[in-house]
N, C-alpha and C. Protein backbone atom coordinates (compact mmCIF):
# COMPACT_ATOMS: atom_id res chain seq x y z
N UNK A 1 -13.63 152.65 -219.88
CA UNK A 1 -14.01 151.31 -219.50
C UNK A 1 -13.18 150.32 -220.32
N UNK A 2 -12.41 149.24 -219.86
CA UNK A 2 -11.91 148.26 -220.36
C UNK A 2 -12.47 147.53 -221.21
N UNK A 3 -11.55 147.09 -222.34
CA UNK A 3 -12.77 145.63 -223.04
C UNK A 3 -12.57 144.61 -222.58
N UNK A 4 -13.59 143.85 -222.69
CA UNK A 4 -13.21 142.51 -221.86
C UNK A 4 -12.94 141.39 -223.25
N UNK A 5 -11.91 140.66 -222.93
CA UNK A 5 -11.23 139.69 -223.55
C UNK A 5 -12.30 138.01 -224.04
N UNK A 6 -12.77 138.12 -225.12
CA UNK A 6 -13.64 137.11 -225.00
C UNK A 6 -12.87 135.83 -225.84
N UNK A 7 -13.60 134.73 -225.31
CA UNK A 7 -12.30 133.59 -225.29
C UNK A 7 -13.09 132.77 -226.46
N UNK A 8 -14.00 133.39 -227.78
CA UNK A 8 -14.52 132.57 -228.96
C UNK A 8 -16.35 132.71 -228.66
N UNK A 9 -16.80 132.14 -230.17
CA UNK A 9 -18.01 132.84 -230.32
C UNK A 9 -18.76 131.67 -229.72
N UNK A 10 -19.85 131.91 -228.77
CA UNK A 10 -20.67 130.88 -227.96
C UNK A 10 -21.88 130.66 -228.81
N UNK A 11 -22.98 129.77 -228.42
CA UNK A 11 -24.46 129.77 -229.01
C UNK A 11 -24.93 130.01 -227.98
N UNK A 12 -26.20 129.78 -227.98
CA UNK A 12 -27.56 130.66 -227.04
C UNK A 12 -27.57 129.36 -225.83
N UNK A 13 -27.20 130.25 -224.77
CA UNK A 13 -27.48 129.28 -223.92
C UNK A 13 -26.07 128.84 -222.84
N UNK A 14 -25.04 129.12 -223.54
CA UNK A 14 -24.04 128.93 -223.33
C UNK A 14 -23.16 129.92 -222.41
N UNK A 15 -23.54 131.39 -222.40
CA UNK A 15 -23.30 132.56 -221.04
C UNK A 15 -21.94 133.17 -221.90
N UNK A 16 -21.68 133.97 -221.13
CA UNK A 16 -20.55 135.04 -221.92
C UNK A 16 -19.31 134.87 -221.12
N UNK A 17 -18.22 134.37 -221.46
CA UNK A 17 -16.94 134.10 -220.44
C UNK A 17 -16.52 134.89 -221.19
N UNK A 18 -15.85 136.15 -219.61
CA UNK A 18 -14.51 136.82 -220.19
C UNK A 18 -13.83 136.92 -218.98
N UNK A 19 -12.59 137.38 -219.63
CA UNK A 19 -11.60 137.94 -218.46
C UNK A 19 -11.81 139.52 -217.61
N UNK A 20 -11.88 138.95 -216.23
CA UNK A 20 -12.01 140.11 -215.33
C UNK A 20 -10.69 141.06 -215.08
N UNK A 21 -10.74 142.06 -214.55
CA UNK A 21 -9.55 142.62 -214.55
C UNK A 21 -8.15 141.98 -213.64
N UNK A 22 -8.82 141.17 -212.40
CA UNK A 22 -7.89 141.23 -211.57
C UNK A 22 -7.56 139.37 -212.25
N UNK A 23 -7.78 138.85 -213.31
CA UNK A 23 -6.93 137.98 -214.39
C UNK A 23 -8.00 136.81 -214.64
N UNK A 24 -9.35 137.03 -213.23
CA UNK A 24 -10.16 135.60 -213.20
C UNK A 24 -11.11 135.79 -214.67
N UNK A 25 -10.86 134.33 -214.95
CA UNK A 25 -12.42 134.11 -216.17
C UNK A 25 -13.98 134.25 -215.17
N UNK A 26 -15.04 134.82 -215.94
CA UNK A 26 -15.76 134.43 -215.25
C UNK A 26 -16.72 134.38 -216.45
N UNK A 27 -17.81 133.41 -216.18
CA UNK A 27 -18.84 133.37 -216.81
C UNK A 27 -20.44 133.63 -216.65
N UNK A 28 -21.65 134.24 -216.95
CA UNK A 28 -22.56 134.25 -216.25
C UNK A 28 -23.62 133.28 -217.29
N UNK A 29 -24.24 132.65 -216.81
CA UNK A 29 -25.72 132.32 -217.61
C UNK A 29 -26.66 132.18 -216.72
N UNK A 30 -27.79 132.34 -217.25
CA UNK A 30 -29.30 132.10 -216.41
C UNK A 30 -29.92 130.95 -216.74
N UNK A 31 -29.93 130.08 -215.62
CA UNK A 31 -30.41 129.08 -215.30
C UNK A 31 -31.32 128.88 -214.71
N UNK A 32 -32.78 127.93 -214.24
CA UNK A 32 -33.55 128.24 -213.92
C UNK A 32 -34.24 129.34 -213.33
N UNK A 33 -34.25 130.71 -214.52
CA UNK A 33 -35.03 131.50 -213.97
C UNK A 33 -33.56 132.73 -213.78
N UNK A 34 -32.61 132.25 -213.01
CA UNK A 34 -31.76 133.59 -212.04
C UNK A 34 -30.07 133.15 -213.01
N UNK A 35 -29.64 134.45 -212.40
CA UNK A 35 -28.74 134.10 -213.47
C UNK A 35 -27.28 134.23 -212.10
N UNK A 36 -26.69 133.12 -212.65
CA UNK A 36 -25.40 132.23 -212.07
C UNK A 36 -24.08 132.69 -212.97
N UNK A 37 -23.25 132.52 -211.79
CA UNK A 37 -22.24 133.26 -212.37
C UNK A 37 -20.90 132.12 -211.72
N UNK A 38 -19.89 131.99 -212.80
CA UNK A 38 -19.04 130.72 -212.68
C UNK A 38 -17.41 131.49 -212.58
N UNK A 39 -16.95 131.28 -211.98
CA UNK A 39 -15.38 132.07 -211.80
C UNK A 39 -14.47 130.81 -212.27
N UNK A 40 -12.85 131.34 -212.84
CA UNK A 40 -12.14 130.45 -212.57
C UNK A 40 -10.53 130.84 -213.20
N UNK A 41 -9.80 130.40 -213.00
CA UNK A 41 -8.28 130.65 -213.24
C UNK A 41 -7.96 130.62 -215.00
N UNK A 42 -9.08 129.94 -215.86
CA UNK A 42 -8.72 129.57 -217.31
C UNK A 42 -9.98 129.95 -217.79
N UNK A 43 -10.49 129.99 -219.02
CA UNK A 43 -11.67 129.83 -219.73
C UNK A 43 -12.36 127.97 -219.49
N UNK A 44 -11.72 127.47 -219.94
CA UNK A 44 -11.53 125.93 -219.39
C UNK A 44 -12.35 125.56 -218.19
N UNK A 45 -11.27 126.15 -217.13
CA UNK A 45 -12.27 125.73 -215.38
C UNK A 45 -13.29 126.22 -215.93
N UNK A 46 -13.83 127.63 -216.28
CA UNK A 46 -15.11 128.53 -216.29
C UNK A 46 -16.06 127.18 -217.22
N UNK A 47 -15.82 127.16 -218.21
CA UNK A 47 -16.53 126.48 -219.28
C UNK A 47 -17.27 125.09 -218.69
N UNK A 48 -16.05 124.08 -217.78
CA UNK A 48 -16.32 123.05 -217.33
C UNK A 48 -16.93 123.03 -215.99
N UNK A 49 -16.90 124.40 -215.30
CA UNK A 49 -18.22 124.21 -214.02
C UNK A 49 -19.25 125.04 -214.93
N UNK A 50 -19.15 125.77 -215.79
CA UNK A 50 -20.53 125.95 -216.65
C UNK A 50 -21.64 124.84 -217.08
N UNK A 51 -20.13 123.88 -217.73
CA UNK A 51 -21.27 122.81 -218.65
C UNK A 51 -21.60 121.41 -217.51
N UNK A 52 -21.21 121.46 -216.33
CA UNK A 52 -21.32 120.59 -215.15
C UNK A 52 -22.81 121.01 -214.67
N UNK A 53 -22.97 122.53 -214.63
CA UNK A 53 -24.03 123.10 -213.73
C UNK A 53 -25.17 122.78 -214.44
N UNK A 54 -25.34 123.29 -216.15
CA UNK A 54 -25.87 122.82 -216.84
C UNK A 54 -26.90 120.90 -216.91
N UNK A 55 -25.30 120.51 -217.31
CA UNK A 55 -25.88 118.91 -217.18
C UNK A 55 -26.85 118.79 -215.88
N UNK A 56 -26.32 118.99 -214.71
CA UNK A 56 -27.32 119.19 -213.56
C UNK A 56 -28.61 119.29 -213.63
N UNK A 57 -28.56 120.82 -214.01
CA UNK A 57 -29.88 121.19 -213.95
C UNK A 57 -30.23 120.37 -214.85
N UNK A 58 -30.25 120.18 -216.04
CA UNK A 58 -31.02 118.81 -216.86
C UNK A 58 -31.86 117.55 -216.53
N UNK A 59 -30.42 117.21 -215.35
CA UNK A 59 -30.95 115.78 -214.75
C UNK A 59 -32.01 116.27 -213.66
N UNK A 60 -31.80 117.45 -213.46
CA UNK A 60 -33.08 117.63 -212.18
C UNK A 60 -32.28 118.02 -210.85
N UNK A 61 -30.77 118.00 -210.91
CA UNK A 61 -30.18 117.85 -209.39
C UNK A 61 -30.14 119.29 -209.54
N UNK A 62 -30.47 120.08 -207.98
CA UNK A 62 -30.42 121.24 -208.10
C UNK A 62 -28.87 122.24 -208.00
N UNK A 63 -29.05 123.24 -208.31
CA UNK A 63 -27.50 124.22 -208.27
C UNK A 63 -27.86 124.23 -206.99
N UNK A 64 -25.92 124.72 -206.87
CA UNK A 64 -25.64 125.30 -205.51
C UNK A 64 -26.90 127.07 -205.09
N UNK A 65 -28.20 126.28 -204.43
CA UNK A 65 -28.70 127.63 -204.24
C UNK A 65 -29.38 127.06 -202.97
N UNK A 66 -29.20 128.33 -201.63
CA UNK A 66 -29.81 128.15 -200.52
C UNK A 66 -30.86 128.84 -200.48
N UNK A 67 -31.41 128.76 -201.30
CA UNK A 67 -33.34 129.84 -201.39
C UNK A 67 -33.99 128.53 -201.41
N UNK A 68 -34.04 127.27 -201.66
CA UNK A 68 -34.87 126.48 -202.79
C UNK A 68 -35.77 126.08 -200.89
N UNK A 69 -36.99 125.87 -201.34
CA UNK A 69 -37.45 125.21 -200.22
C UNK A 69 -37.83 123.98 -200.34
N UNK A 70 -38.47 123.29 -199.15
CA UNK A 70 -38.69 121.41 -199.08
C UNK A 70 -40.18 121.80 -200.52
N UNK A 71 -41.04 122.83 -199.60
CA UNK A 71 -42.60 122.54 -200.93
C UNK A 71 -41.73 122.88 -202.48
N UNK A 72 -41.11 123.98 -202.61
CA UNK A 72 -40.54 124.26 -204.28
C UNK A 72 -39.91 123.09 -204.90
N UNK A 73 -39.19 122.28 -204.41
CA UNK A 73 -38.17 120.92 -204.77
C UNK A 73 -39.72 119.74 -204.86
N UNK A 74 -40.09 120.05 -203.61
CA UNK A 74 -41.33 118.79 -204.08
C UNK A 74 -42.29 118.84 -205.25
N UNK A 75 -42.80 120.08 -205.10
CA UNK A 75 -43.45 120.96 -206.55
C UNK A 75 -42.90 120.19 -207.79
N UNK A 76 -41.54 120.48 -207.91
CA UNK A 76 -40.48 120.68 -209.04
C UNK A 76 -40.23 118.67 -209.66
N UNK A 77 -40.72 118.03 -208.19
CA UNK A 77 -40.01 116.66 -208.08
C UNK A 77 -41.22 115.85 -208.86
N UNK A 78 -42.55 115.98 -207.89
CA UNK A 78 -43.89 115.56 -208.41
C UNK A 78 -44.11 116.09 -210.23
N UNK A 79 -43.95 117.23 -210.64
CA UNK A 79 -44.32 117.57 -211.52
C UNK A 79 -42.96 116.90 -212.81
N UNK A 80 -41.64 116.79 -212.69
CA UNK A 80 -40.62 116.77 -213.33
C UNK A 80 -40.63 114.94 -213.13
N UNK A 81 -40.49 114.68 -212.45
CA UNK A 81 -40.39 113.07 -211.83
C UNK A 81 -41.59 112.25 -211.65
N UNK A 82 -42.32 112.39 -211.40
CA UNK A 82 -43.47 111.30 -210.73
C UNK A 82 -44.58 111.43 -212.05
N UNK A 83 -45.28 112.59 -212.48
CA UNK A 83 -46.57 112.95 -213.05
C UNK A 83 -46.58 111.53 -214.03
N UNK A 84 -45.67 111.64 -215.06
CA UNK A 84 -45.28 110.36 -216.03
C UNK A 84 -44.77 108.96 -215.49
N UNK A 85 -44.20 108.87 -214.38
CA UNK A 85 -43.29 107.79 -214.02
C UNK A 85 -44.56 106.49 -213.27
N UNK A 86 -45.26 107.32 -212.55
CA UNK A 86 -46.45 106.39 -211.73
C UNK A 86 -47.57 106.50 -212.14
N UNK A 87 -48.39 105.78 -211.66
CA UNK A 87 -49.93 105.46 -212.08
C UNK A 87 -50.68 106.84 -211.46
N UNK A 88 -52.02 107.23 -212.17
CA UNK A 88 -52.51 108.29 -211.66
C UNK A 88 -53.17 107.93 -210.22
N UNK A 89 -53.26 107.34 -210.03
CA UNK A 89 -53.80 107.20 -208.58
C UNK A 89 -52.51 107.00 -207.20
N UNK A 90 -51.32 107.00 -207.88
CA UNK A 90 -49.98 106.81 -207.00
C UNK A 90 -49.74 108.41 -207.17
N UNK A 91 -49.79 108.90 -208.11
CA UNK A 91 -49.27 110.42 -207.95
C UNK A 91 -50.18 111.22 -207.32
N UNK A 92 -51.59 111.06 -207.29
CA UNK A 92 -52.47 111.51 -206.50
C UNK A 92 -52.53 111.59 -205.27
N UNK A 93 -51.59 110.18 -205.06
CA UNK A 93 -51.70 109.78 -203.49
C UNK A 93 -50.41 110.94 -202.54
N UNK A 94 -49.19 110.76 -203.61
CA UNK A 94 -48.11 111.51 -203.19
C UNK A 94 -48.59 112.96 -202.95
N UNK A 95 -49.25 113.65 -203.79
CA UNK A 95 -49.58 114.85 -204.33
C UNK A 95 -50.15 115.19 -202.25
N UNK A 96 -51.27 114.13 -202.29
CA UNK A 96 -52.32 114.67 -201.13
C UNK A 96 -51.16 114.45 -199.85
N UNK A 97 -50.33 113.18 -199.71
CA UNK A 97 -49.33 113.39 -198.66
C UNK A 97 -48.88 114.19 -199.07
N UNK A 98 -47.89 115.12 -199.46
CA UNK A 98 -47.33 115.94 -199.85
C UNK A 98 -47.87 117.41 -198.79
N UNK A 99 -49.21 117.82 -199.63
CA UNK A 99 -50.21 118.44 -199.31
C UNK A 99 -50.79 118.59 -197.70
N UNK A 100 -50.60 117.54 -197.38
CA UNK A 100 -51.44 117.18 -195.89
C UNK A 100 -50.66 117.23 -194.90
N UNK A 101 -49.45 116.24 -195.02
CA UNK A 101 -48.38 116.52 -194.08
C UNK A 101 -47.03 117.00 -194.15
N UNK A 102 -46.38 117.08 -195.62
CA UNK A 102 -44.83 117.55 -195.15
C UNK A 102 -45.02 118.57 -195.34
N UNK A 103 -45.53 119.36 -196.35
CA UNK A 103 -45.58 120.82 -196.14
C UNK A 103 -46.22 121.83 -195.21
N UNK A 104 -47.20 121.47 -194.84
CA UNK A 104 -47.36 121.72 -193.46
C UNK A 104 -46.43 121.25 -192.07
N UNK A 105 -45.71 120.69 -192.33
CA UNK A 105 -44.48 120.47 -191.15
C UNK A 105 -42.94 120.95 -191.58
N UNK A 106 -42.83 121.00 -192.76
CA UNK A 106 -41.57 121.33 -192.98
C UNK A 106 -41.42 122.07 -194.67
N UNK A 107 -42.22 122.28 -195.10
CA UNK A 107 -42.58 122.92 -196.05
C UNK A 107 -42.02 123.92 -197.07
N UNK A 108 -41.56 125.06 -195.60
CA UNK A 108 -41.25 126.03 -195.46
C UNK A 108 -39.43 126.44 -195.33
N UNK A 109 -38.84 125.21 -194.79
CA UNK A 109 -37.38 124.91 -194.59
C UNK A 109 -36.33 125.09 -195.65
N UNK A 110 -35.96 125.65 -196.04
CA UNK A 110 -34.52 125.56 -197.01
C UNK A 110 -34.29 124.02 -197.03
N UNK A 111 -34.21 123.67 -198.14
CA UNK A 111 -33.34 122.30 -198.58
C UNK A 111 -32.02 122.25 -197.87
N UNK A 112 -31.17 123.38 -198.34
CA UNK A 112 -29.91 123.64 -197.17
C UNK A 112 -29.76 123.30 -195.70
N UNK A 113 -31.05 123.33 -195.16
CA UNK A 113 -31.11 123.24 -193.87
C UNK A 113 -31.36 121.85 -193.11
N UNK A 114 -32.08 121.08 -194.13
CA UNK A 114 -32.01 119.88 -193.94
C UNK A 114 -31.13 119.08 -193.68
N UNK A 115 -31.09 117.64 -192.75
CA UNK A 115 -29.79 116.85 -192.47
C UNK A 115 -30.32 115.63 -192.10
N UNK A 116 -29.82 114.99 -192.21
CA UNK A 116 -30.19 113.49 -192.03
C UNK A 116 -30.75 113.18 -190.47
């Protein structure tokens, strides 16, 4: 088995970039939950759609993933976004629309699938 070429020592959190055989960097880390994997021509590209995907997920914008559904993102939105931001009787209100009508109509849909 080959060793793989590692391009300097990372901290926790940061995923393991090395060189693949056929010359690509690639990197993997686990990010919410599943673990993502970043390709690229340098350590560099790898590092900088690493620490892009990262910042992302931070701000709340989701990775490139076609599993996520309309209820999981709303879940994720109400609880991450709204719980603190509005009055308890405004998040209550969202919570029960939420509850009553979009997930029961569209609920179930891939985010992906959605379109204007």
């Amino acid at each position: 088995m080959a060793k793989r070429k590692r391009t300097g020592r990372r901290l926790n959190g940061e995923g393991s970039i090395y060189q693949r055989k056929d010359g690509r960097y690639v990197c993997q880390i686990t990010l919410e939950g599943k673990a993502r994997y970043f390709y690229g021509k340098s350590p560099q590209e790898v590092k900088d759609k690493r620490d892009t995907a990262i910042a992302q997920a931070n701000k709340g914008i989701l990775p490139d993933n076609n599993k996520v559904s309309v209820e999981q993102w709303l879940s994720i939105w109400m609880e991450e976004y709204k719980r603190d931001s509005v009055k308890p009787s405004v998040y209550h209100s969202y919570a029960q629309l939420i509850r009553l009508y979009i997930n029961p109509a569209i609920g179930k849909r891939k985010l992906k699938d959605l379109n204007e």
